[in-house]
C-alpha atoms as a PDB file:
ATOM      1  CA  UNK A   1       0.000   0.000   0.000  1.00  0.00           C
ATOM      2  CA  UNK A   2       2.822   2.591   0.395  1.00  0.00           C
ATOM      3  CA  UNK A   3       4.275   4.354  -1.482  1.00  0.00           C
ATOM      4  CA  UNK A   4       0.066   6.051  -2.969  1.00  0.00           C
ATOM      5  CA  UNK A   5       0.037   8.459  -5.583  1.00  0.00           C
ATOM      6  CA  UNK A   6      -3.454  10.625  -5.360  1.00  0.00           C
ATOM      7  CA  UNK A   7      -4.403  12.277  -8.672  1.00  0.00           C
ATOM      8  CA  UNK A   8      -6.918  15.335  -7.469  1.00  0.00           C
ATOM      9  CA  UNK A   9      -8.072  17.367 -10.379  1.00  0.00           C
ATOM     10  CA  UNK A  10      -4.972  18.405 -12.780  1.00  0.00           C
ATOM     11  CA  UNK A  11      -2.423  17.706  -9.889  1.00  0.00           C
ATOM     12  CA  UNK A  12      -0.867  14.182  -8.498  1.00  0.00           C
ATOM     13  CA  UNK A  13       0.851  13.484  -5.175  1.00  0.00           C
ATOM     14  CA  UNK A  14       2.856  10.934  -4.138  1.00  0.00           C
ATOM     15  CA  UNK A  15       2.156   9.762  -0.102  1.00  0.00           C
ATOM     16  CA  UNK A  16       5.199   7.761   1.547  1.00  0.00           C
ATOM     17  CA  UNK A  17       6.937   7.426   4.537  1.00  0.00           C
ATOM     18  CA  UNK A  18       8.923  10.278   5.615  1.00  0.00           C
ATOM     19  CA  UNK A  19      12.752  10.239   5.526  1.00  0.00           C
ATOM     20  CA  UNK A  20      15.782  12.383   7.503  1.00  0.00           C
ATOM     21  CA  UNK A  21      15.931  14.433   4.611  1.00  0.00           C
ATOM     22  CA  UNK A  22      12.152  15.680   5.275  1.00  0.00           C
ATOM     23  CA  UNK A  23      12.578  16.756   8.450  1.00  0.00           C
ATOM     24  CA  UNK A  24      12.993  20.197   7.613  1.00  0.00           C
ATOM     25  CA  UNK A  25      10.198  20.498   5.405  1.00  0.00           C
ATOM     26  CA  UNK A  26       8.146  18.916   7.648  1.00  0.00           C
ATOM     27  CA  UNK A  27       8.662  21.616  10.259  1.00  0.00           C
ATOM     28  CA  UNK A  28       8.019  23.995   7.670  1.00  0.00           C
ATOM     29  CA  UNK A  29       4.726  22.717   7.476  1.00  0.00           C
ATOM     30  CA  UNK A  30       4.492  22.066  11.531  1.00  0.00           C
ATOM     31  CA  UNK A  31       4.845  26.185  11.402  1.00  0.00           C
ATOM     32  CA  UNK A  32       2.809  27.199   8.943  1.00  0.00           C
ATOM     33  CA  UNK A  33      -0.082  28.471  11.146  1.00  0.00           C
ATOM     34  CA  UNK A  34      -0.645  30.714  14.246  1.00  0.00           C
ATOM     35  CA  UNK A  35       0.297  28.254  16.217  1.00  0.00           C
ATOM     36  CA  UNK A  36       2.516  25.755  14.933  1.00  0.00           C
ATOM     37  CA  UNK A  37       4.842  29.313  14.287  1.00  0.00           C
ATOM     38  CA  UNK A  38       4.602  29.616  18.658  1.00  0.00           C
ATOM     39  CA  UNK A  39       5.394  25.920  18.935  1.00  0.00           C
ATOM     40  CA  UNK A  40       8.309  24.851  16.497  1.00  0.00           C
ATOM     41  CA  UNK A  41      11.983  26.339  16.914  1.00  0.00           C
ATOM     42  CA  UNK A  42      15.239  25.783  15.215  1.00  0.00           C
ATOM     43  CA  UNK A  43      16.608  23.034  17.107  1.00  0.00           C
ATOM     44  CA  UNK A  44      17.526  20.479  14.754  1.00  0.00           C
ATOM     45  CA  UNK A  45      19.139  18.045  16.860  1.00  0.00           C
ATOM     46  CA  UNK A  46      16.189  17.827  18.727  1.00  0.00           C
ATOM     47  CA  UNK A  47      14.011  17.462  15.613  1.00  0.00           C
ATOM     48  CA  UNK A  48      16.994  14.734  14.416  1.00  0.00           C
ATOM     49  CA  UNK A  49      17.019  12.738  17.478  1.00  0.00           C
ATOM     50  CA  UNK A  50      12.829  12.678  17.842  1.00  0.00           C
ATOM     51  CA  UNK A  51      12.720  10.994  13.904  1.00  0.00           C
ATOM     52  CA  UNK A  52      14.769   8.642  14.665  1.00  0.00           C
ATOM     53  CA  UNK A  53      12.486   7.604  17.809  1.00  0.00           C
ATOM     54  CA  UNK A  54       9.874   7.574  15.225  1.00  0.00           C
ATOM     55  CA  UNK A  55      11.650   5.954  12.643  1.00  0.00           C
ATOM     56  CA  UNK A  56      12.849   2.792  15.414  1.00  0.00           C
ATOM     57  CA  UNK A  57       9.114   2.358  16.523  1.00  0.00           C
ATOM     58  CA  UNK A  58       7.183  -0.103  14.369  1.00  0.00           C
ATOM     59  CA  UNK A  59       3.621   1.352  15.158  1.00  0.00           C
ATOM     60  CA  UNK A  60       4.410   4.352  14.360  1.00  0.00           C
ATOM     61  CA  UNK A  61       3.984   6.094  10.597  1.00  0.00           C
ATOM     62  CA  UNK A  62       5.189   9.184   9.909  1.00  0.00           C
ATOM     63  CA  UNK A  63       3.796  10.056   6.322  1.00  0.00           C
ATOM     64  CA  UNK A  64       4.419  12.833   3.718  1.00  0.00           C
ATOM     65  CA  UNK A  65       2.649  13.682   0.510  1.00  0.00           C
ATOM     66  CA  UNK A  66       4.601  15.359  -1.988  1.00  0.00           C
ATOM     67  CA  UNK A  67       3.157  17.128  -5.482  1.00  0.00           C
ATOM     68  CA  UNK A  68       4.373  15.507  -8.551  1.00  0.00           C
ATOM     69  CA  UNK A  69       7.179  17.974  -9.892  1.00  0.00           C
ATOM     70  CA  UNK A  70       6.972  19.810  -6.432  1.00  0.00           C
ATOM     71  CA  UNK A  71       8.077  19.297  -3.228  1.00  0.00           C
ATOM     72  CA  UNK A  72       6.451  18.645   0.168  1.00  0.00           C
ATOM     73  CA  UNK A  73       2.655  19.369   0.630  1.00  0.00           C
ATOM     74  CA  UNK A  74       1.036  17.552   3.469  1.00  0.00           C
ATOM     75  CA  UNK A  75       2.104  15.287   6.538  1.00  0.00           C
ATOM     76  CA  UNK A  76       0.720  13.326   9.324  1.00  0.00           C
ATOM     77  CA  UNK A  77       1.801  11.199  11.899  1.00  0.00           C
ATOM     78  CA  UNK A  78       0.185   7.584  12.530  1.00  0.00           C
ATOM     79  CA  UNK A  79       0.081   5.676  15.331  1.00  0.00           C
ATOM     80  CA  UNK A  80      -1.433   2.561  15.902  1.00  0.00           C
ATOM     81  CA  UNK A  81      -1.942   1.950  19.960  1.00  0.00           C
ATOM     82  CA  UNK A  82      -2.873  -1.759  20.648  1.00  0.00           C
ATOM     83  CA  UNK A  83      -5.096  -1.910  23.807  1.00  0.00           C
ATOM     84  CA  UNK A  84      -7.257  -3.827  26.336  1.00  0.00           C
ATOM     85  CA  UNK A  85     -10.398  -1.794  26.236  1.00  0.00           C
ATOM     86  CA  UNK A  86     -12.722  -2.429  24.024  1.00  0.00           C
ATOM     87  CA  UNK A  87     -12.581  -5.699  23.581  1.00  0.00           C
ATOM     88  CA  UNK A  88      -8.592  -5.594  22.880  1.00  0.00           C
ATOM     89  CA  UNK A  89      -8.920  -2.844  19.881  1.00  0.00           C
ATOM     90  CA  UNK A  90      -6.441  -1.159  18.446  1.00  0.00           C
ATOM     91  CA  UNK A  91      -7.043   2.300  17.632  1.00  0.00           C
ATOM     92  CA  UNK A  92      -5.409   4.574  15.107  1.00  0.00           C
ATOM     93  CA  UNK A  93      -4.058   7.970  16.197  1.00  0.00           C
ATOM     94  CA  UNK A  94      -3.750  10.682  13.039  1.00  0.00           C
ATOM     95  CA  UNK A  95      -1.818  13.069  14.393  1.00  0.00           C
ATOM     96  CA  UNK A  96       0.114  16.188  13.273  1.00  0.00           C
ATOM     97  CA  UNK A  97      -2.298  16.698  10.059  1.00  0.00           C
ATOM     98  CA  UNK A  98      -0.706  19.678   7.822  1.00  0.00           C
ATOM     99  CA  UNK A  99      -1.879  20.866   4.513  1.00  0.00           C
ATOM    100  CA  UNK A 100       0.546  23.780   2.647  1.00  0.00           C
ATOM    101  CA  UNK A 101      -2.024  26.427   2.323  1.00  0.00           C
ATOM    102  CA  UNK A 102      -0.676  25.787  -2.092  1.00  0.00           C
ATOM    103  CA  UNK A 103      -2.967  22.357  -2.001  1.00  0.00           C
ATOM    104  CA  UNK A 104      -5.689  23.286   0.284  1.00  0.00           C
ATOM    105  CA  UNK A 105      -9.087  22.849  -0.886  1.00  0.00           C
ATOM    106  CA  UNK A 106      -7.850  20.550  -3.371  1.00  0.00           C
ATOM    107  CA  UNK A 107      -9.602  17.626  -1.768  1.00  0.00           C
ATOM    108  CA  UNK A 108      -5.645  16.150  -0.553  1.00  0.00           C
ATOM    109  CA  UNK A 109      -6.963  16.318   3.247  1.00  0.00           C
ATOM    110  CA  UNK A 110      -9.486  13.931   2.559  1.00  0.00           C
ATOM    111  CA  UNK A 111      -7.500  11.763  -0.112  1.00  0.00           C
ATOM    112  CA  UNK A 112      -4.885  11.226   3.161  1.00  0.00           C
ATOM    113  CA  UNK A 113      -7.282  10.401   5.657  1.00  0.00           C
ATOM    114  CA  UNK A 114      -9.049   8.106   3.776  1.00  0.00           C
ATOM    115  CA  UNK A 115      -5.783   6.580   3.043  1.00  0.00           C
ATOM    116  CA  UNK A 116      -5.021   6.576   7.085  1.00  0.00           C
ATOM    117  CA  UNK A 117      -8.103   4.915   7.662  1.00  0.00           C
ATOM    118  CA  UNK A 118      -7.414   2.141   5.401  1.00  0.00           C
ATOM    119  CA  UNK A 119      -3.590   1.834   6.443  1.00  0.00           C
ATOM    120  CA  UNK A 120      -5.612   1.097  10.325  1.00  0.00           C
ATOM    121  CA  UNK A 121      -7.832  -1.473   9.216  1.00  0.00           C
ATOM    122  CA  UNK A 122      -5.088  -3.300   7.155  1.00  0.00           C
ATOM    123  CA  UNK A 123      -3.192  -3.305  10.457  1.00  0.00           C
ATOM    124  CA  UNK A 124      -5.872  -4.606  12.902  1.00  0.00           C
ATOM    125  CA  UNK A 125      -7.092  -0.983  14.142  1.00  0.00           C
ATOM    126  CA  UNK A 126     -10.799  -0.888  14.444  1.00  0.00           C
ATOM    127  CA  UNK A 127     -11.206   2.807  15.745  1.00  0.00           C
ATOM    128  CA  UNK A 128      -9.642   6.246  14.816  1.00  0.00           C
ATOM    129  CA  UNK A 129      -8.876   9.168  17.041  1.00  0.00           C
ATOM    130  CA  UNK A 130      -6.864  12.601  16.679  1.00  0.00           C
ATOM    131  CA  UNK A 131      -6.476  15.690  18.490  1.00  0.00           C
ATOM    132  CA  UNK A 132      -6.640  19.278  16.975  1.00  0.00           C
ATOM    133  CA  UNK A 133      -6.655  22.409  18.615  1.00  0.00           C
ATOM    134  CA  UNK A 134     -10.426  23.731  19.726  1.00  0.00           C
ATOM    135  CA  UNK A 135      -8.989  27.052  18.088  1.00  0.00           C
ATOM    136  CA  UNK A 136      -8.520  25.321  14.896  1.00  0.00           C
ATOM    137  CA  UNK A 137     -11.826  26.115  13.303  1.00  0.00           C
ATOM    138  CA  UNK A 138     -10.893  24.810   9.928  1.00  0.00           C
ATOM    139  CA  UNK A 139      -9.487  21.858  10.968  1.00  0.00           C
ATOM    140  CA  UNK A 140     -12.491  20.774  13.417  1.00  0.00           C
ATOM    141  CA  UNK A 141     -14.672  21.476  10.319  1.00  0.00           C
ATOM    142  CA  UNK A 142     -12.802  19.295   8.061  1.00  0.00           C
ATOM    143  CA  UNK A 143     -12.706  16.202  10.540  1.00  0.00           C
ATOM    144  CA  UNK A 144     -16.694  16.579  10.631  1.00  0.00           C
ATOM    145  CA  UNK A 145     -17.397  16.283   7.018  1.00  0.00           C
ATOM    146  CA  UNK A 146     -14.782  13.437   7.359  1.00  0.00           C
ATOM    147  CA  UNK A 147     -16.942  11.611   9.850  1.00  0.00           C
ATOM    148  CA  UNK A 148     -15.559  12.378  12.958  1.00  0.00           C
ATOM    149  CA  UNK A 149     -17.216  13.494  16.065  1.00  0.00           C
ATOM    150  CA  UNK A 150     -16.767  15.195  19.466  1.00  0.00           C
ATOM    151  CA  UNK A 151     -17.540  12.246  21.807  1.00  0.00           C
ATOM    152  CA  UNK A 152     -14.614  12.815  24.621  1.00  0.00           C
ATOM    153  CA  UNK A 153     -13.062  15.514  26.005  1.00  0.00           C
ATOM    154  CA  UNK A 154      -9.474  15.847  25.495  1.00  0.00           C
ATOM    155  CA  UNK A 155      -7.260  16.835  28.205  1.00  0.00           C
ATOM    156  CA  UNK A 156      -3.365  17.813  28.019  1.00  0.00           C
ATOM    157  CA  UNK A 157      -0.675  19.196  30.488  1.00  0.00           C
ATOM    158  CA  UNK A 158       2.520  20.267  29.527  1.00  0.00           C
ATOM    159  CA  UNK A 159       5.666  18.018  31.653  1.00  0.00           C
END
């Protein structure tokens, strides 16, 4: 299933699994909003040392989507959590979703989570969660039409 090419209107993209040399660009998309430009720094040891956590850990996918003849237009960050409750699920975490504002509207957002959905259920996950910002109008729009819902409340704290 990987490497997918999507073909959305008169452009095509190309979704595979990230390498070292997209780290950069995928910060670049990481800070291309209000708050992703708060939240991401410079540090590219830091950024170095978390891919290759990433890259070691078998459940966990971190995708980018690149236009044909371009370079880097979406990412996103799967993670499939095996569990006890119900019933022993596994459930797929979509995390880190980022569009470059070039290819939004374009229908890629839904062409990748369609594809994360699928790249779940090949894998044993029957449920999918994320986590976006309640500020994130857009985004919490999007994941409606998408199908998802608000049925928990989220909670974080900063360590």
């Amino acid at each position: 299933m990987i490497p997918s090419r999507f073909v959305l209107g008169d452009s095509s993209y190309v979704l595979r699994r990230a390498s070292r040399a997209d780290i950069r660009g995928i910060v670049e998309l990481l800070r291309d909003d209000r708050l992703g430009a708060t939240r991401e720094s410079t540090d590219w040891p830091r950024y170095e040392a978390a891919f290759a956590d990433i890259a070691r850990d078998p459940n966990q996918f971190l995708a980018v989507i690149e236009a044909v003849g371009g370079g880097l237009v979406g990412t996103m960050q799967l993670t499939l959590i095996p569990g006890l409750s119900r019933g022993g699920a596994c459930r797929l975490q979509i995390e880190a979703v980022r569009i470059a504002a070039s290819a939004r509207g374009s229908g890629l957002g839904t062409a990748m989570i369609e594809w994360a959905h699928e790249y779940g259920r090949e894998r044993g996950a029957t449920l999918a969660q994320l986590t976006t910002d309640r500020t994130r109008a857009d985004a919490l729009r999007f994941y409606r039409t998408v199908g998802y819902s608000t049925s928990h409340e989220g909670l974080k704290r900063n360590l």
